[in-house]
PDB file of N, CA and C in Angstrom:
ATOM      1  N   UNK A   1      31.722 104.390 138.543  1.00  0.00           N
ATOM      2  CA  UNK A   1      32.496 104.631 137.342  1.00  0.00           C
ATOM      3  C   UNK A   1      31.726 104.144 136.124  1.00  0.00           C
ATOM      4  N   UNK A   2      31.944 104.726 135.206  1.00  0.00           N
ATOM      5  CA  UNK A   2      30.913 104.428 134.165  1.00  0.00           C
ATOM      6  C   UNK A   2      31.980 103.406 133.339  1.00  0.00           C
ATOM      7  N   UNK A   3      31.251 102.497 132.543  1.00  0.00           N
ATOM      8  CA  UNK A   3      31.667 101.539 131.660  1.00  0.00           C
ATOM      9  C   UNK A   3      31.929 102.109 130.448  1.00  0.00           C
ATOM     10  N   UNK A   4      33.540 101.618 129.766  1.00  0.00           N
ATOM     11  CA  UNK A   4      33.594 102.237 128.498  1.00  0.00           C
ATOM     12  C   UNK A   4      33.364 101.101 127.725  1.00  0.00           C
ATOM     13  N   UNK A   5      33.376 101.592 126.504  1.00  0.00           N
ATOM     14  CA  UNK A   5      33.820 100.196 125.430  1.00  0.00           C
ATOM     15  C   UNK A   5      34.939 100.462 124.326  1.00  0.00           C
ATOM     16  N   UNK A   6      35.628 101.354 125.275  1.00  0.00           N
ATOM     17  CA  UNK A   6      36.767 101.836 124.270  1.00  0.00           C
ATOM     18  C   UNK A   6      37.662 100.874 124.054  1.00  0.00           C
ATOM     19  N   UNK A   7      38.246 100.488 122.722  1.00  0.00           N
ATOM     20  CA  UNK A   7      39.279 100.042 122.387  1.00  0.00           C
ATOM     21  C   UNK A   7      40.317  99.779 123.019  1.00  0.00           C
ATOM     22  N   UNK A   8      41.752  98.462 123.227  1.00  0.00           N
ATOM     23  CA  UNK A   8      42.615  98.828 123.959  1.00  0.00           C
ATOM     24  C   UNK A   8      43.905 100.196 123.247  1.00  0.00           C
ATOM     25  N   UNK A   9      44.368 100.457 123.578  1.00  0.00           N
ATOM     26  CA  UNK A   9      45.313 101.374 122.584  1.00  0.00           C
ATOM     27  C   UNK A   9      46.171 100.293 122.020  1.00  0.00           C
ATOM     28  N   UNK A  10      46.855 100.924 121.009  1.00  0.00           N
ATOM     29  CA  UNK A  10      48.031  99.801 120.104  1.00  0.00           C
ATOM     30  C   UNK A  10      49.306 100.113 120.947  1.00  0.00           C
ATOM     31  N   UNK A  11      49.826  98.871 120.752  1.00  0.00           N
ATOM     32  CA  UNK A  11      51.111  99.060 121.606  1.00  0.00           C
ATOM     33  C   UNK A  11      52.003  99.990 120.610  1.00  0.00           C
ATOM     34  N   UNK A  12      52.928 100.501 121.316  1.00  0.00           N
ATOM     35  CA  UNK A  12      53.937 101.663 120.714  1.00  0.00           C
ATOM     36  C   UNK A  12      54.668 100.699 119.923  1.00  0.00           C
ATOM     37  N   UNK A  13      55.113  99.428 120.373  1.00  0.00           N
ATOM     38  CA  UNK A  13      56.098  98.833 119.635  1.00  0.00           C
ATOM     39  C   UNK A  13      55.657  98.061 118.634  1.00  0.00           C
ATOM     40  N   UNK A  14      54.231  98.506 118.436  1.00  0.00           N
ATOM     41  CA  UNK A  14      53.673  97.559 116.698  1.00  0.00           C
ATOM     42  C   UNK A  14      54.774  97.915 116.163  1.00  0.00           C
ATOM     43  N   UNK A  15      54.561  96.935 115.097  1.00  0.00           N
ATOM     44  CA  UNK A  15      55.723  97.008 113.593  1.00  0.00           C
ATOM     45  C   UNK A  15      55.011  98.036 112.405  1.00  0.00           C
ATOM     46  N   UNK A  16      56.429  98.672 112.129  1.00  0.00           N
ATOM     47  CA  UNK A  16      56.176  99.563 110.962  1.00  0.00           C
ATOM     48  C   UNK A  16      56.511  98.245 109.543  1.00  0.00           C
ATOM     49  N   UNK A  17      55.900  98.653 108.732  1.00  0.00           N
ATOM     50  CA  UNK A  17      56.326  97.727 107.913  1.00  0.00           C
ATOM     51  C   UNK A  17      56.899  98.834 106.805  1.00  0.00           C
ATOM     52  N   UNK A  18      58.128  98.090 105.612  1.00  0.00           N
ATOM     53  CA  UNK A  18      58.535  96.808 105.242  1.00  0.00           C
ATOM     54  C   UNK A  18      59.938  96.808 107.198  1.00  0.00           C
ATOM     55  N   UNK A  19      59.713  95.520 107.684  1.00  0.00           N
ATOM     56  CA  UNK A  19      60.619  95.290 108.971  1.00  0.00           C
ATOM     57  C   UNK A  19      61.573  95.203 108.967  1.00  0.00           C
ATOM     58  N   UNK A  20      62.816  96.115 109.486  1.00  0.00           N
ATOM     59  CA  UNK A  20      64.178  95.490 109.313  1.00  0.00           C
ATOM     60  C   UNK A  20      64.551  95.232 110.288  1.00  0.00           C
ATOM     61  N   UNK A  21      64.755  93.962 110.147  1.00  0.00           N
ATOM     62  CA  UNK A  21      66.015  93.337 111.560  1.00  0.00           C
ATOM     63  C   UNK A  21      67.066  93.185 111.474  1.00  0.00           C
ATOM     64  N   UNK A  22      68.356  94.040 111.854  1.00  0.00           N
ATOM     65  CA  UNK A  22      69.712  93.580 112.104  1.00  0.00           C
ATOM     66  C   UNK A  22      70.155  92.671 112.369  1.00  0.00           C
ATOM     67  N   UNK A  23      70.866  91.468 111.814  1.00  0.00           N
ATOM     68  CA  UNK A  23      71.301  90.282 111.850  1.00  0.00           C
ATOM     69  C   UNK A  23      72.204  90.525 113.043  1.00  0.00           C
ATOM     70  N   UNK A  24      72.702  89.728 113.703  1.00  0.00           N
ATOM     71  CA  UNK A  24      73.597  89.746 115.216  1.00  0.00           C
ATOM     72  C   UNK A  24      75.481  89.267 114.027  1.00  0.00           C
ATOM     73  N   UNK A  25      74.852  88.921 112.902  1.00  0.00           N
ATOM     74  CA  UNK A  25      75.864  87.919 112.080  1.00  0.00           C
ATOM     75  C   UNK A  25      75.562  88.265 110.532  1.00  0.00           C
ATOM     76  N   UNK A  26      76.200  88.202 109.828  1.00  0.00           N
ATOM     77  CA  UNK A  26      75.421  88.226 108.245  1.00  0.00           C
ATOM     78  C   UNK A  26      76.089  87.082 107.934  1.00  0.00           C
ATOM     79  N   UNK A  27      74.719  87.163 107.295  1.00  0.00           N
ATOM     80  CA  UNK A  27      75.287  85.527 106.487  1.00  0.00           C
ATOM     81  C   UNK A  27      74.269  85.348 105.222  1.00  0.00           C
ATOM     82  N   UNK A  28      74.860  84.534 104.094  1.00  0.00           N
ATOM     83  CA  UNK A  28      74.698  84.664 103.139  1.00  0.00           C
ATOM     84  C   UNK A  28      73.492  84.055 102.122  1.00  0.00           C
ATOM     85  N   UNK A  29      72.802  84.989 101.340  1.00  0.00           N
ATOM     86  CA  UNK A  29      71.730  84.684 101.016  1.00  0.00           C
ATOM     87  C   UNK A  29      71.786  85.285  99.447  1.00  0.00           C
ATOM     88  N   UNK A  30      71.514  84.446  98.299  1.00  0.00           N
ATOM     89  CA  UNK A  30      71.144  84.693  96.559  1.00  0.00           C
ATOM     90  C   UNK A  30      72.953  85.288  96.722  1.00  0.00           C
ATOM     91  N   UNK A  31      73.594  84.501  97.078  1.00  0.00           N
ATOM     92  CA  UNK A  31      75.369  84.782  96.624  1.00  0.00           C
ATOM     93  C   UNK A  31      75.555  86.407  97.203  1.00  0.00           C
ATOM     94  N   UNK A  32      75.389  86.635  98.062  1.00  0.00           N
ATOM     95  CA  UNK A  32      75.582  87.881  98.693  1.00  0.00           C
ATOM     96  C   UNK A  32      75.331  87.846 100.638  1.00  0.00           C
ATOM     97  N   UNK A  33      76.514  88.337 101.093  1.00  0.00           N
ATOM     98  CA  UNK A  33      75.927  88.719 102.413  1.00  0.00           C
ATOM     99  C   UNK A  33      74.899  89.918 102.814  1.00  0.00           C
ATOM    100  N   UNK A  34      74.098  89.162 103.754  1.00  0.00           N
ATOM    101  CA  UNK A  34      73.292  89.860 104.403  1.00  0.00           C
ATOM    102  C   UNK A  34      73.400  89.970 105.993  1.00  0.00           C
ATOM    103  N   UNK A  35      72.811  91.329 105.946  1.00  0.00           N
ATOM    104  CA  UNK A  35      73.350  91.983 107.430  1.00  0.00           C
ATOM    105  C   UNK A  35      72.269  92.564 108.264  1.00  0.00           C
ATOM    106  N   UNK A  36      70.882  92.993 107.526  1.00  0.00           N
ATOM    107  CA  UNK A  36      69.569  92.805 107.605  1.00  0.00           C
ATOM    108  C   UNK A  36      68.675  92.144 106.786  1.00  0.00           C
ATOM    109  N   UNK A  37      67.822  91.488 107.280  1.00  0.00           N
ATOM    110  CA  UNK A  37      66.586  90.778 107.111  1.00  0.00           C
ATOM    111  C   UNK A  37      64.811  92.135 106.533  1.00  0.00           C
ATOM    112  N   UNK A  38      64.700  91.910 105.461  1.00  0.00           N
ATOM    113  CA  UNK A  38      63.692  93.343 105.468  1.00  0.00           C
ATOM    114  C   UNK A  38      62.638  92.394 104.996  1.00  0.00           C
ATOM    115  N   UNK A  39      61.674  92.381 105.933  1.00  0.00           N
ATOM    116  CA  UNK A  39      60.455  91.462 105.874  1.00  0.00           C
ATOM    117  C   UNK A  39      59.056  92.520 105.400  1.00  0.00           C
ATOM    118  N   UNK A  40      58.305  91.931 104.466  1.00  0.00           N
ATOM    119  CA  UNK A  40      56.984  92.871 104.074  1.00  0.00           C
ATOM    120  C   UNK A  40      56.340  92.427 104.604  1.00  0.00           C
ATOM    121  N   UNK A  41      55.145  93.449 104.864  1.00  0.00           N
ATOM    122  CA  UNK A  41      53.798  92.926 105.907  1.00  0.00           C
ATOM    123  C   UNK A  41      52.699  91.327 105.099  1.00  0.00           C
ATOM    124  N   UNK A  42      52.691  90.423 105.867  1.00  0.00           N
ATOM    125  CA  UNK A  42      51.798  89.627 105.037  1.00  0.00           C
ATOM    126  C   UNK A  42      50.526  89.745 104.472  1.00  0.00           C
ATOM    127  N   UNK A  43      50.530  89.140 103.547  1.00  0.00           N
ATOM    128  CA  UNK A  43      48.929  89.382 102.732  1.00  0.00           C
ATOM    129  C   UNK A  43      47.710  88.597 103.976  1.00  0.00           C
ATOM    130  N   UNK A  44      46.237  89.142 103.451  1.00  0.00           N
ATOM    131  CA  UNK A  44      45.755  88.028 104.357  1.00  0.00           C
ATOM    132  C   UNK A  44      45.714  86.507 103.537  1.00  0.00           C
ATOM    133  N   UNK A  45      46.113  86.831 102.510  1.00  0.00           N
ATOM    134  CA  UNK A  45      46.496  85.094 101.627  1.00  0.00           C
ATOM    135  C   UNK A  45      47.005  84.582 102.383  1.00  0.00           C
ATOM    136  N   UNK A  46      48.030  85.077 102.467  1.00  0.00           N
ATOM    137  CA  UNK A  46      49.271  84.278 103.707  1.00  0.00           C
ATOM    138  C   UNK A  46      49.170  83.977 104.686  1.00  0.00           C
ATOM    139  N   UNK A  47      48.204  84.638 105.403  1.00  0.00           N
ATOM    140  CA  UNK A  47      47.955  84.931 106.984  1.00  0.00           C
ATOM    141  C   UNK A  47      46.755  83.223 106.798  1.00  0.00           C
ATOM    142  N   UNK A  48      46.123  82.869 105.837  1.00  0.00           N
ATOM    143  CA  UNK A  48      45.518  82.037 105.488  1.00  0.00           C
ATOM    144  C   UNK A  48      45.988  80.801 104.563  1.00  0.00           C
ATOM    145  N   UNK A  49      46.936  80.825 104.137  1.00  0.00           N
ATOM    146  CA  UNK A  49      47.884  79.618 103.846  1.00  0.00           C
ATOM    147  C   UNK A  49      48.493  79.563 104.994  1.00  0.00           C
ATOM    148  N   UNK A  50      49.070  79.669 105.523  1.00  0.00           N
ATOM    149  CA  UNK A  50      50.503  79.821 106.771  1.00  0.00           C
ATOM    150  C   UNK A  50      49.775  79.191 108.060  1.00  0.00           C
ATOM    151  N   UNK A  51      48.206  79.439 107.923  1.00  0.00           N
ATOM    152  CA  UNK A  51      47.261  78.865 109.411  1.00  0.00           C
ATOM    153  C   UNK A  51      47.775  79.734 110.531  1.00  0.00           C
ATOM    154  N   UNK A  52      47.851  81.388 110.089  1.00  0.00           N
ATOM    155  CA  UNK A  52      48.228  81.940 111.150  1.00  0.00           C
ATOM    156  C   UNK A  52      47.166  83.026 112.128  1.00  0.00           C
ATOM    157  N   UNK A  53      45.582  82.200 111.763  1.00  0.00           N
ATOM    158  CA  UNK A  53      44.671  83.284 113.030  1.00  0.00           C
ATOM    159  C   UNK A  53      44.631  82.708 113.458  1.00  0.00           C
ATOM    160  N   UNK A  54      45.420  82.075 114.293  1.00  0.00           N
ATOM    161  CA  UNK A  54      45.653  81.981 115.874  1.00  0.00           C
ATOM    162  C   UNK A  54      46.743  81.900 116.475  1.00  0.00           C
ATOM    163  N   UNK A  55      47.708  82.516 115.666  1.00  0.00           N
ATOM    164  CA  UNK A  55      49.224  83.378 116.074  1.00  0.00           C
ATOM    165  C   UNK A  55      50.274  82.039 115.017  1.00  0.00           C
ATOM    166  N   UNK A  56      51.508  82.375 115.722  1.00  0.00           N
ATOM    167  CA  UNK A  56      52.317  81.974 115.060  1.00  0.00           C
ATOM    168  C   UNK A  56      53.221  80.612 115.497  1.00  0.00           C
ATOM    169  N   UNK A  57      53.174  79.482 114.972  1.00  0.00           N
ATOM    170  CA  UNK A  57      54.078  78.287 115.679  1.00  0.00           C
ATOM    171  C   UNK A  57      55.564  77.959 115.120  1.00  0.00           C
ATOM    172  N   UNK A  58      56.358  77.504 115.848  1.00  0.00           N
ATOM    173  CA  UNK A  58      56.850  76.864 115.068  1.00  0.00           C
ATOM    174  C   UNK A  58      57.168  76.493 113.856  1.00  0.00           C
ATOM    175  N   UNK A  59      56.260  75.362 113.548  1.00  0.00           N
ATOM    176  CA  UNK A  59      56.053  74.479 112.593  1.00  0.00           C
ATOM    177  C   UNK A  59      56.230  76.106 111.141  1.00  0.00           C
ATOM    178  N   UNK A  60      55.576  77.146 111.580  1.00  0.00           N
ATOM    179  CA  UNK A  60      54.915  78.189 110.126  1.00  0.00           C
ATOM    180  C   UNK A  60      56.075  79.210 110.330  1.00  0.00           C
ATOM    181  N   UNK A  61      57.132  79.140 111.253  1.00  0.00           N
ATOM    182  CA  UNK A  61      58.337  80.361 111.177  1.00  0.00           C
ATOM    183  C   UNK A  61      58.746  80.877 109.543  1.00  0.00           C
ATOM    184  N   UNK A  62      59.920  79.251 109.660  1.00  0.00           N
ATOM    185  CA  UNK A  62      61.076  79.340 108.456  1.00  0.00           C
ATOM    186  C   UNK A  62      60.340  79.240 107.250  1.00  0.00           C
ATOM    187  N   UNK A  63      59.079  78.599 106.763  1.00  0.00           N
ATOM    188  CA  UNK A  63      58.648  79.197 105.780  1.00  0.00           C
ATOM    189  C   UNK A  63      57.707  80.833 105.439  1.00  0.00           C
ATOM    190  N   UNK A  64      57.056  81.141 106.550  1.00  0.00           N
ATOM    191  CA  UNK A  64      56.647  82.474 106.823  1.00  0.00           C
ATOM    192  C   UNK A  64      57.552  83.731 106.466  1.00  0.00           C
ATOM    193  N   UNK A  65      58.790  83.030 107.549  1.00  0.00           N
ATOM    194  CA  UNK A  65      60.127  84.737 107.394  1.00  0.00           C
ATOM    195  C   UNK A  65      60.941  84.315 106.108  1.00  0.00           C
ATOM    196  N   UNK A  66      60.493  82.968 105.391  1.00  0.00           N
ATOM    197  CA  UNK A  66      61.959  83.191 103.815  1.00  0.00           C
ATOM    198  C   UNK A  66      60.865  84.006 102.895  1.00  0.00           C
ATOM    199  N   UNK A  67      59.348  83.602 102.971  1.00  0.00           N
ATOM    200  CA  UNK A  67      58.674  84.293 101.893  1.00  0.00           C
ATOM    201  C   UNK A  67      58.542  86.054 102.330  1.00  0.00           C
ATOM    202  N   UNK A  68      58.648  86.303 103.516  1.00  0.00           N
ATOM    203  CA  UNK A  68      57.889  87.580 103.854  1.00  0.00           C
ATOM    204  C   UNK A  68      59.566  88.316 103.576  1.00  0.00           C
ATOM    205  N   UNK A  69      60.594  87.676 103.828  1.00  0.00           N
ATOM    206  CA  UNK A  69      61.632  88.085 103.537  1.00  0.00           C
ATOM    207  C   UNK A  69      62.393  88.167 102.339  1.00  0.00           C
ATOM    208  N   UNK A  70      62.328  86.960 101.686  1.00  0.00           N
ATOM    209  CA  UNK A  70      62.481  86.510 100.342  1.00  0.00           C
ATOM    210  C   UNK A  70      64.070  86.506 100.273  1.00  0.00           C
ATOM    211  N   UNK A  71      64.331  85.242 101.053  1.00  0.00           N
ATOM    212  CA  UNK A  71      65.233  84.298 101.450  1.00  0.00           C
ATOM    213  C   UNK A  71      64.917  83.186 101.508  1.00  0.00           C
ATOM    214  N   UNK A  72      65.720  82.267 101.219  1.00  0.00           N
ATOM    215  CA  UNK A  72      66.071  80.960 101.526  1.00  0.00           C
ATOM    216  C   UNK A  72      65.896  80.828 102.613  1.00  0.00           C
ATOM    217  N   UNK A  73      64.820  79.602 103.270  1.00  0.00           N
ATOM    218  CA  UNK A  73      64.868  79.050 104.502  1.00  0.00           C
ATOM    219  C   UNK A  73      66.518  77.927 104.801  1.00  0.00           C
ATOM    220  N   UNK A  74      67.183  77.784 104.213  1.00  0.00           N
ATOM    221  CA  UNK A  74      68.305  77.806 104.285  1.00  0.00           C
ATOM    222  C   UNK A  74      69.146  78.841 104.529  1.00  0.00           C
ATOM    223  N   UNK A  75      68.953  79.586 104.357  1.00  0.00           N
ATOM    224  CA  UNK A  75      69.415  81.249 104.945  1.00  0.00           C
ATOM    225  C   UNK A  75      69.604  81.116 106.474  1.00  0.00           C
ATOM    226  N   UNK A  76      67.927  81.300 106.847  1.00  0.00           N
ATOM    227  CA  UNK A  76      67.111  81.558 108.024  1.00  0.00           C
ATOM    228  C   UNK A  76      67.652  80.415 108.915  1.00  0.00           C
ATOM    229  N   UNK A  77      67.808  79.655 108.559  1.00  0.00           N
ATOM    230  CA  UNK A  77      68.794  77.981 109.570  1.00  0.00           C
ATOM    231  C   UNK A  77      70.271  78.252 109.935  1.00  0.00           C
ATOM    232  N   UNK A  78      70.535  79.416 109.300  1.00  0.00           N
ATOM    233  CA  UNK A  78      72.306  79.837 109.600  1.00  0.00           C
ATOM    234  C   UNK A  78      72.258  80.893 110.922  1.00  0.00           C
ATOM    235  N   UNK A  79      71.074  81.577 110.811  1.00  0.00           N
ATOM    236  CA  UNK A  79      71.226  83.035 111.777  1.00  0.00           C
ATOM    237  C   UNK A  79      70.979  82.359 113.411  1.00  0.00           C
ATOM    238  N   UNK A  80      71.625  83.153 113.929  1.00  0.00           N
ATOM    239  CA  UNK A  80      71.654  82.962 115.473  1.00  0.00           C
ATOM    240  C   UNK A  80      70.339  82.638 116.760  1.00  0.00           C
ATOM    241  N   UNK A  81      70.753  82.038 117.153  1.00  0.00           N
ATOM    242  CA  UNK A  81      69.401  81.777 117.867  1.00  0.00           C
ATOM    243  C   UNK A  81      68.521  82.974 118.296  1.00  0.00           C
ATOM    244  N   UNK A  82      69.609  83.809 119.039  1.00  0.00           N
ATOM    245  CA  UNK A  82      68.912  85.508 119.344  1.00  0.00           C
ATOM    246  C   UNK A  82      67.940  85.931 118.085  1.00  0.00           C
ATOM    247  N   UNK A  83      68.711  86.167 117.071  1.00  0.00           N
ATOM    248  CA  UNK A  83      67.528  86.676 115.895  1.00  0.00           C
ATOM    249  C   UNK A  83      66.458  85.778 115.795  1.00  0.00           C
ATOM    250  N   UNK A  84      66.264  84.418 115.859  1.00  0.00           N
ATOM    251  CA  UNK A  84      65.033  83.657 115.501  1.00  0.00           C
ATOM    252  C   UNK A  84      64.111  84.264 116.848  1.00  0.00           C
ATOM    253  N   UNK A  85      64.897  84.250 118.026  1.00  0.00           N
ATOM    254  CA  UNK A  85      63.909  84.389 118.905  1.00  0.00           C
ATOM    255  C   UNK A  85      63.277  86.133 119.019  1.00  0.00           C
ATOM    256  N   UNK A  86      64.119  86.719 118.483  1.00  0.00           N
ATOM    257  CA  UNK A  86      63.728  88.149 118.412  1.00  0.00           C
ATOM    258  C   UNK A  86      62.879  88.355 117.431  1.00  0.00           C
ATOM    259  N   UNK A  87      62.881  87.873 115.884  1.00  0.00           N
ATOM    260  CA  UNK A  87      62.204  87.648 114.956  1.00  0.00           C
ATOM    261  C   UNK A  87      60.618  86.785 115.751  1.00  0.00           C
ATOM    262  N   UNK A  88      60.788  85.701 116.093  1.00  0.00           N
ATOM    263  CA  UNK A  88      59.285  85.076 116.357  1.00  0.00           C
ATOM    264  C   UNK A  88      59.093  86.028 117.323  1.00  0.00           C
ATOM    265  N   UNK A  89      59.429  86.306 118.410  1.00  0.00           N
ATOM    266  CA  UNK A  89      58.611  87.607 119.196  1.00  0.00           C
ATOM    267  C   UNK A  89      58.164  88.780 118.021  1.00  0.00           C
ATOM    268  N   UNK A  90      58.674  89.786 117.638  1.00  0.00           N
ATOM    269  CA  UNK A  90      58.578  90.749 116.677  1.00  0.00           C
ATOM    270  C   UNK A  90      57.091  90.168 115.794  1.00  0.00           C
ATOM    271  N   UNK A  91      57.515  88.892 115.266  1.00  0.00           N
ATOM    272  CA  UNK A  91      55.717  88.448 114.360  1.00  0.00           C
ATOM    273  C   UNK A  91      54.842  87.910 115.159  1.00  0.00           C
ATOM    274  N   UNK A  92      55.325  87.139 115.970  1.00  0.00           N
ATOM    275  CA  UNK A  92      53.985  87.070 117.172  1.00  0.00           C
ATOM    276  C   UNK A  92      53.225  87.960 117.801  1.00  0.00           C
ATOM    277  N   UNK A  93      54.146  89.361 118.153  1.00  0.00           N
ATOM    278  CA  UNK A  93      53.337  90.186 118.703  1.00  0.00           C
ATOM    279  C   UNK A  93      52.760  90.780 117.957  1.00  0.00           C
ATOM    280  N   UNK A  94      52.933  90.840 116.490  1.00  0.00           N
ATOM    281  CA  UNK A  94      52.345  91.523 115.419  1.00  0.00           C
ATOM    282  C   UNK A  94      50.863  91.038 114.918  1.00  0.00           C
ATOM    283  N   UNK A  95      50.881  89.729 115.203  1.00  0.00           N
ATOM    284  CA  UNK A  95      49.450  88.507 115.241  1.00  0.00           C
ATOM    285  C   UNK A  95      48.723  89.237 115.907  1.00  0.00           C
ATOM    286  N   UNK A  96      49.082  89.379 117.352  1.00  0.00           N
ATOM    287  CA  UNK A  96      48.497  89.544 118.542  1.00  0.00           C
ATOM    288  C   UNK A  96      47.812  90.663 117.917  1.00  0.00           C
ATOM    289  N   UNK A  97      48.394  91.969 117.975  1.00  0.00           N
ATOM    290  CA  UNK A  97      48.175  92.957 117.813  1.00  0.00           C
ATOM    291  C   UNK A  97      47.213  93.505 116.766  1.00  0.00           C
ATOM    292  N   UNK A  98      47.056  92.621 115.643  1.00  0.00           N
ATOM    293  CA  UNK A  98      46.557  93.030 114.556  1.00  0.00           C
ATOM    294  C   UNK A  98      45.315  92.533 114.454  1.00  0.00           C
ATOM    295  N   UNK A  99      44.733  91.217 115.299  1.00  0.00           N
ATOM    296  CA  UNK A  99      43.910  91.113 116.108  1.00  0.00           C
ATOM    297  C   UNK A  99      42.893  92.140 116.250  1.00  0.00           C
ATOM    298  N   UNK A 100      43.190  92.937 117.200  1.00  0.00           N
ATOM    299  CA  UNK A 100      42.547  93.688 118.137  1.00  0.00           C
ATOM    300  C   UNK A 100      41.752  94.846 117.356  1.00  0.00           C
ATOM    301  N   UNK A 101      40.840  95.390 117.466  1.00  0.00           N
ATOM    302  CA  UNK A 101      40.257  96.603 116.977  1.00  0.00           C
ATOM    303  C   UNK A 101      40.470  97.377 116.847  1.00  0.00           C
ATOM    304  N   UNK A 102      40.377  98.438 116.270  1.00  0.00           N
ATOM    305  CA  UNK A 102      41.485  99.745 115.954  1.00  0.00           C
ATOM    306  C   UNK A 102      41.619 100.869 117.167  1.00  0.00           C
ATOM    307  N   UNK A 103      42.500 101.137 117.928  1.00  0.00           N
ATOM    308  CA  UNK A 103      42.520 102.357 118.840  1.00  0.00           C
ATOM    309  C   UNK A 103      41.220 103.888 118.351  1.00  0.00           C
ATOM    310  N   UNK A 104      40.620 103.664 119.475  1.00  0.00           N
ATOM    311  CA  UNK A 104      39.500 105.088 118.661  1.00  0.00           C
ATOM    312  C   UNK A 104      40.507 106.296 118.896  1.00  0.00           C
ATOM    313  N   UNK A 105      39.715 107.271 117.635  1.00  0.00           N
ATOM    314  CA  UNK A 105      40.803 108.021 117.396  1.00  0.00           C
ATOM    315  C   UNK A 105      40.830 108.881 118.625  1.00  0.00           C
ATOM    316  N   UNK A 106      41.686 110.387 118.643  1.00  0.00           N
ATOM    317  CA  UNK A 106      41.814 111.095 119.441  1.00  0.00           C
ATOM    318  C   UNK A 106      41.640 112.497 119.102  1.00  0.00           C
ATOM    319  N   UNK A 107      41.353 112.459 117.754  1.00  0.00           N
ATOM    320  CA  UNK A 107      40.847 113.893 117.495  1.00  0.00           C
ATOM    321  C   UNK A 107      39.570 114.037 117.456  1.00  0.00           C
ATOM    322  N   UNK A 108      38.899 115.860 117.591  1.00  0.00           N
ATOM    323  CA  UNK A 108      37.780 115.629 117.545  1.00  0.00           C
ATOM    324  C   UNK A 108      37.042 115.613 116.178  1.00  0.00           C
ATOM    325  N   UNK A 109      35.446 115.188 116.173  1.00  0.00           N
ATOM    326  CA  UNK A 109      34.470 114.929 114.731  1.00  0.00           C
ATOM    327  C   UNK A 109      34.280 116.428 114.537  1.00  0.00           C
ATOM    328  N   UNK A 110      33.989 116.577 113.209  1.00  0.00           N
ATOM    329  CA  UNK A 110      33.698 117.936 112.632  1.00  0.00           C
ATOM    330  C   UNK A 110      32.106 118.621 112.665  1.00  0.00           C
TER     331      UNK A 110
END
């Protein structure tokens, strides 16, 4: 079998950005309820303040999702455990992913 050096493909479930996540709960954020969370893709500023090439901890969540969201990390301390954990999966795998080298394309050169 011959050796490739092809790219892995991108997973189907990368994130489209700006992200919306359905709250399980709304709860209230700038004197208004909220019922989704709509997060923008980070700058690499951020990705470099935040200390996030080498994925995502803890410690860099609740300030990461109030700026990328632009909410109160007081907000983000009310929502349900499910959403935090669905949220840190959702940007972790997005680390991961963005990582990786670009899928070669699939059409053909001219």
């Amino acid at each position: 079998m011959a050796e490739t050096n092809e790219a892995p493909a991108r997973d189907p479930r990368e994130i489209t950005w700006p992200y919306e996540h359905p709250l399980a709960a709304a709860v209230r954020a700038h004197d208004e309820m909220v019922k989704v969370l709509v997060l923008r893709e980070p700058t690499g500023e951020e990705v470099l303040e935040f200390g996030l090439l080498e994925g995502l901890s803890a410690d860099q969540f609740f300030p990461l999702v109030s700026k990328l969201a632009s909410v109160p990390t007081s907000t983000l301390k009310k929502i349900g455990a499910r959403d935090i954990l669905s949220l840190g999966t959702v940007l972790s795998r997005f680390f991961v992913w963005a990582a990786l080298p670009p899928a070669p394309s699939t059409t053909a050169s001219a």
